[in-house]
N, C-alpha and C. Protein backbone atom coordinates (compact mmCIF):
# COMPACT_ATOMS: atom_id res chain seq x y z
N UNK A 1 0.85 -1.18 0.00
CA UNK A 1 0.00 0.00 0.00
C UNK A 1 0.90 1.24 0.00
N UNK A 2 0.50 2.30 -0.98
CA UNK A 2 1.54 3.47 -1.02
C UNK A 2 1.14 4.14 0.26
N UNK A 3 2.45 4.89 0.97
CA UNK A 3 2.37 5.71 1.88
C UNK A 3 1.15 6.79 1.61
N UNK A 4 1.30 7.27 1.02
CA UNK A 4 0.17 8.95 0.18
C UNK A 4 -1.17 8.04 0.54
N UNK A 5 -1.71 6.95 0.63
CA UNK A 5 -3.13 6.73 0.81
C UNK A 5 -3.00 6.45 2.37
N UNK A 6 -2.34 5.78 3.36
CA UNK A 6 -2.17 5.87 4.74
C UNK A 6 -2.19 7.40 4.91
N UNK A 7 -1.24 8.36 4.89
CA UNK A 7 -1.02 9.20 5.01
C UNK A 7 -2.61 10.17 5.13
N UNK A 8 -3.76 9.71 3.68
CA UNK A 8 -4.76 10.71 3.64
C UNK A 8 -5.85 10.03 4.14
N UNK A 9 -5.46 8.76 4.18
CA UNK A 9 -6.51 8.20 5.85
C UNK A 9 -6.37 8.69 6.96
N UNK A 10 -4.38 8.85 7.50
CA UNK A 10 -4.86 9.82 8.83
C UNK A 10 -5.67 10.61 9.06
N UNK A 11 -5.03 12.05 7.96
CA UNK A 11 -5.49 13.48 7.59
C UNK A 11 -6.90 13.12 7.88
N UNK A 12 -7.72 12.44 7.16
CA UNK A 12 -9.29 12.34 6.97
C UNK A 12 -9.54 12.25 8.68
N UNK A 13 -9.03 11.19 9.22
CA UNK A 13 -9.01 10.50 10.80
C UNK A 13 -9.09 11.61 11.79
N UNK A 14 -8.19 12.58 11.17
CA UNK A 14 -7.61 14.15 11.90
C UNK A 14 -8.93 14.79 11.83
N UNK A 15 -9.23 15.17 10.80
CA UNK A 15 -10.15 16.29 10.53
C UNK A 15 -11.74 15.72 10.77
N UNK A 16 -12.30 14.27 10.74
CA UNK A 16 -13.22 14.03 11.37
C UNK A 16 -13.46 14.14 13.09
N UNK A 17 -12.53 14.17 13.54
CA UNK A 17 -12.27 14.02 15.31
C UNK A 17 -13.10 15.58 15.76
N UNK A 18 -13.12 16.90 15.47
CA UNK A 18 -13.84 17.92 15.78
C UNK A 18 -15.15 17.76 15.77
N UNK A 19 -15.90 16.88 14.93
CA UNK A 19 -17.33 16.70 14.46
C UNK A 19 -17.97 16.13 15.86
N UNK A 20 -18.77 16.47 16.50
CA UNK A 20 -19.52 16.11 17.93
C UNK A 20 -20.33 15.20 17.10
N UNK A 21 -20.89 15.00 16.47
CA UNK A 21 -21.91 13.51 15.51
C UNK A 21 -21.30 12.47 15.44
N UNK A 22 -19.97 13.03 14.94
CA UNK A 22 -19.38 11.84 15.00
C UNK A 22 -18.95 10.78 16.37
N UNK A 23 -19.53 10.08 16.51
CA UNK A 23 -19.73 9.26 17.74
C UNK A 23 -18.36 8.73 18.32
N UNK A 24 -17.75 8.10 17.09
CA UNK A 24 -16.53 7.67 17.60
C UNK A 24 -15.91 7.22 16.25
N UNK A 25 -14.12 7.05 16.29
CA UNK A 25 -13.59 6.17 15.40
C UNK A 25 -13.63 5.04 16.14
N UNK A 26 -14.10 3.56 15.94
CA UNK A 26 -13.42 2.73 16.74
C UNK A 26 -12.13 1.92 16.76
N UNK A 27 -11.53 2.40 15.55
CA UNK A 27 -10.45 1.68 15.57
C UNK A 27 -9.69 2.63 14.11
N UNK A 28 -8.30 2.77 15.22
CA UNK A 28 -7.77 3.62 14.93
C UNK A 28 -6.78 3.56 13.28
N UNK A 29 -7.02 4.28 12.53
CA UNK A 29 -6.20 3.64 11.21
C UNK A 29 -4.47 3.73 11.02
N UNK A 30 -4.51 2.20 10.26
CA UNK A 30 -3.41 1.58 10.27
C UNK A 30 -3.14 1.16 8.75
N UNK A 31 -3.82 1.44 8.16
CA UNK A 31 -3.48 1.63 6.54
C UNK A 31 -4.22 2.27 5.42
N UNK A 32 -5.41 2.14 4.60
CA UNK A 32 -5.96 3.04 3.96
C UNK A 32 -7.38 3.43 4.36
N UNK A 33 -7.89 2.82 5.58
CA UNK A 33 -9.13 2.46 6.08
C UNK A 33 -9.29 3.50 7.41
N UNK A 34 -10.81 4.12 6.88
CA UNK A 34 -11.38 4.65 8.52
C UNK A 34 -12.65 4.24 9.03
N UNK A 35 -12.75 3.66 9.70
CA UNK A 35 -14.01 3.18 10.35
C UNK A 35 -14.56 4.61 11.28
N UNK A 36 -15.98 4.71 10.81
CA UNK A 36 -16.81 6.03 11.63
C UNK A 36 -18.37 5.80 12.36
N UNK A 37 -18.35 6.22 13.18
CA UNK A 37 -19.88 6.25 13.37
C UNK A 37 -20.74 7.51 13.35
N UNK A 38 -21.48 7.26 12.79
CA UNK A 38 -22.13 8.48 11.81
C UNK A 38 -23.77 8.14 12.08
N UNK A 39 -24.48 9.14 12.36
CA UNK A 39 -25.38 9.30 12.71
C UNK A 39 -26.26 8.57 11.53
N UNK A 40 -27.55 7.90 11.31
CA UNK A 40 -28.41 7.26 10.08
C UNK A 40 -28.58 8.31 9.34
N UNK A 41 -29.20 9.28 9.62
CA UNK A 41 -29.63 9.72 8.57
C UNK A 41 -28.74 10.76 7.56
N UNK A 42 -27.43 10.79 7.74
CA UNK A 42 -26.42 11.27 7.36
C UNK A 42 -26.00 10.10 6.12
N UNK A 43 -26.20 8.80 6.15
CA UNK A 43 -25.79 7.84 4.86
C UNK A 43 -26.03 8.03 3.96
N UNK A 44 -27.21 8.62 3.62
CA UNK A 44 -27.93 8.95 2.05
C UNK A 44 -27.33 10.29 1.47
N UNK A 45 -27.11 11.35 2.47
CA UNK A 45 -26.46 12.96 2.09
C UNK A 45 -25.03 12.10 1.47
N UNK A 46 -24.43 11.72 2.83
CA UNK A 46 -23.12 11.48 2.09
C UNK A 46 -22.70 10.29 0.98
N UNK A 47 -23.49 9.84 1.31
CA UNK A 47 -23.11 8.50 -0.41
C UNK A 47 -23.77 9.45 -1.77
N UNK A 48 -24.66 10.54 -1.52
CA UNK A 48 -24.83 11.18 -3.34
C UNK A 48 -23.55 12.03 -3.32
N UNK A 49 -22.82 12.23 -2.50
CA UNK A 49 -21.43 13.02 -2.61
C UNK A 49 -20.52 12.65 -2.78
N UNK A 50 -19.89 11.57 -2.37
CA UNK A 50 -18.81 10.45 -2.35
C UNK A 50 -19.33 9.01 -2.01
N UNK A 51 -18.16 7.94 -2.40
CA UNK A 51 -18.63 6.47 -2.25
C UNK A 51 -17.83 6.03 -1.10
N UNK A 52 -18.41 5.53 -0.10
CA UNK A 52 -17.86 4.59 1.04
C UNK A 52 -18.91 3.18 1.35
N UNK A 53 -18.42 2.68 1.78
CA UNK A 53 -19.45 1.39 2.67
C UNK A 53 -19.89 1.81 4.02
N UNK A 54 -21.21 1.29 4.04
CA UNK A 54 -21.58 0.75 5.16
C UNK A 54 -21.30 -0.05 6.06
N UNK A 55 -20.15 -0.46 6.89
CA UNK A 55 -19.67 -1.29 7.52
C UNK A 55 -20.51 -2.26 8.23
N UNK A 56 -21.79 -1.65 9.25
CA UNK A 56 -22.09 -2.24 10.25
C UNK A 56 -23.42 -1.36 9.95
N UNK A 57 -24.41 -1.87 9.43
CA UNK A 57 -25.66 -0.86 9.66
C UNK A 57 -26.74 -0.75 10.94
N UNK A 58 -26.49 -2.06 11.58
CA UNK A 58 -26.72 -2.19 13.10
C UNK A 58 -26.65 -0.33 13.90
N UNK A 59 -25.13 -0.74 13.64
CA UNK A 59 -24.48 0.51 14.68
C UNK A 59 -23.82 1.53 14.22
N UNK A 60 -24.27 1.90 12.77
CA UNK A 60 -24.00 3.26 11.64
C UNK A 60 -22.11 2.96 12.26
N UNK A 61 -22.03 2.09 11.57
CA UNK A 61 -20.74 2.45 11.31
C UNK A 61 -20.48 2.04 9.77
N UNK A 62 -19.62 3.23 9.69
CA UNK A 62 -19.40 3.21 7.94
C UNK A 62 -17.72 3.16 7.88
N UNK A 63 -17.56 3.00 6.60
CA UNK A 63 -15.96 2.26 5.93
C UNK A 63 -15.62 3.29 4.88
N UNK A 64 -14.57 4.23 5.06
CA UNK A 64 -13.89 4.93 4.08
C UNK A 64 -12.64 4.41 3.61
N UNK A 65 -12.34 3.80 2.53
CA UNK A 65 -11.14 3.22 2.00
C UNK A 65 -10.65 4.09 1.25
N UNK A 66 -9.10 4.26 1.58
CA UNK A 66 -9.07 5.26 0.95
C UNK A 66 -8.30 5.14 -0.29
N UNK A 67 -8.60 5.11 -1.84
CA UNK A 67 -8.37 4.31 -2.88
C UNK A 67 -7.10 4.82 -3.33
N UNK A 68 -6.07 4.42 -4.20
CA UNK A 68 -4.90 5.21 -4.80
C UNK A 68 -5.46 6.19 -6.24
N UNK A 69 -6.52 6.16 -6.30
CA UNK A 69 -6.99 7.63 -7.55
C UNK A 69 -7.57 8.98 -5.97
N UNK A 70 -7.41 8.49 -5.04
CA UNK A 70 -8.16 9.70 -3.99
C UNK A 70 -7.22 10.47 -3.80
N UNK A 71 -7.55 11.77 -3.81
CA UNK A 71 -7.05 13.20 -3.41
C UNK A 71 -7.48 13.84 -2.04
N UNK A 72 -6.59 15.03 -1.97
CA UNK A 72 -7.18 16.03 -0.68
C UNK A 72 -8.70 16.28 -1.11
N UNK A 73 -8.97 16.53 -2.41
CA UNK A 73 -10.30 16.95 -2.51
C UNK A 73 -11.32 16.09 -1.87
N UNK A 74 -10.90 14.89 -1.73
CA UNK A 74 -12.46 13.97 -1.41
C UNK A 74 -12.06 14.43 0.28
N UNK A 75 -11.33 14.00 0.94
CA UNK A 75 -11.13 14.57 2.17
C UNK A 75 -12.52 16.35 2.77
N UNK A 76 -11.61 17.20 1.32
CA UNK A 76 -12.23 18.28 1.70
C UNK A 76 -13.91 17.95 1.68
N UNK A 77 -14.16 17.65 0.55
CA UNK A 77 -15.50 17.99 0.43
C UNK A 77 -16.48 16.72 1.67
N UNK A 78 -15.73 15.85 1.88
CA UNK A 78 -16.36 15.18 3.19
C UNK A 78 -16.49 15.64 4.12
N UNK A 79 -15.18 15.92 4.88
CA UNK A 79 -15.42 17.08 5.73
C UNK A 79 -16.19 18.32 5.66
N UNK A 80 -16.36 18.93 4.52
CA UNK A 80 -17.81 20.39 4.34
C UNK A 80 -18.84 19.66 4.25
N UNK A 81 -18.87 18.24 3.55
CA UNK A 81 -20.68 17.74 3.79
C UNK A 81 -21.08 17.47 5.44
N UNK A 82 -19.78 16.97 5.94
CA UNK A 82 -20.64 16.93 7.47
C UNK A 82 -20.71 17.99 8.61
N UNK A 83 -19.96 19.01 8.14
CA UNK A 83 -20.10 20.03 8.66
C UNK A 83 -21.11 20.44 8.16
N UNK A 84 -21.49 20.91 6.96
CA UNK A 84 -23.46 20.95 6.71
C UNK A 84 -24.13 20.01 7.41
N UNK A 85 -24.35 19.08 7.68
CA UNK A 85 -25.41 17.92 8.29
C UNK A 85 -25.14 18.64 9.64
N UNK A 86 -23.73 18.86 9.95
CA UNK A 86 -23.75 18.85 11.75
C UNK A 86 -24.51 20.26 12.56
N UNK A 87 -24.56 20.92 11.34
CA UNK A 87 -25.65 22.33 11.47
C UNK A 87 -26.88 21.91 11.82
C-alpha cells in the first residue's frame, strides 16, 4: 500500500475528530481504512457526494477506503458535507 493513501486516511481521521456527531472512530487507522460512526440519517447525504461502505448498519458504522486515484479533494468535500449535516 503506497504511503500517500495511509497518510490521507490519517489526515481524513484528523479532521473528522472535531465533528460532535461523530460518535466515535473505533479503531484507529493503520493503513488506507477509517471506520466512523455516523449518525443514520447522514448515509444517504453522504453516499450522493462520495462512495464509502456501510460497515455495520446495526451501529451506523461506515468504511472509508481510501483508494490510490483519492485526493485532498475527497477529504475536503467530506469534511464540508458533514459540517453541513452537523448544522
Amino acid at each position: 500500500m503506497p504511503e500517500s493513501t495511509h497518510k490521507l486516511a490519517k489526515e481524513l481521521e484528523t479532521s473528522l475528530q472535531p465533528f460532535a456527531n461523530i460518535k466515535e472512530i473505533p479503531v484507529s487507522v493503520q493503513a488506507n481504512s477509517v471506520f466512523v460512526k455516523i449518525p443514520k440519517p447522514w448515509t444517504k447525504p453522504l453516499k450522493e457526494e462520495l462512495f464509502f461502505y456501510v460497515w455495520d448498519e446495526q451501529v451506523d458504522h461506515a468504511l472509508d477506503c481510501v483508494r490510490l486515484t483519492q485526493t485532498e479533494r475527497h477529504n475536503k468535500i467530506l469534511s464540508q458535507k458533514i459540517r453541513t449535516l452537523s448544522d
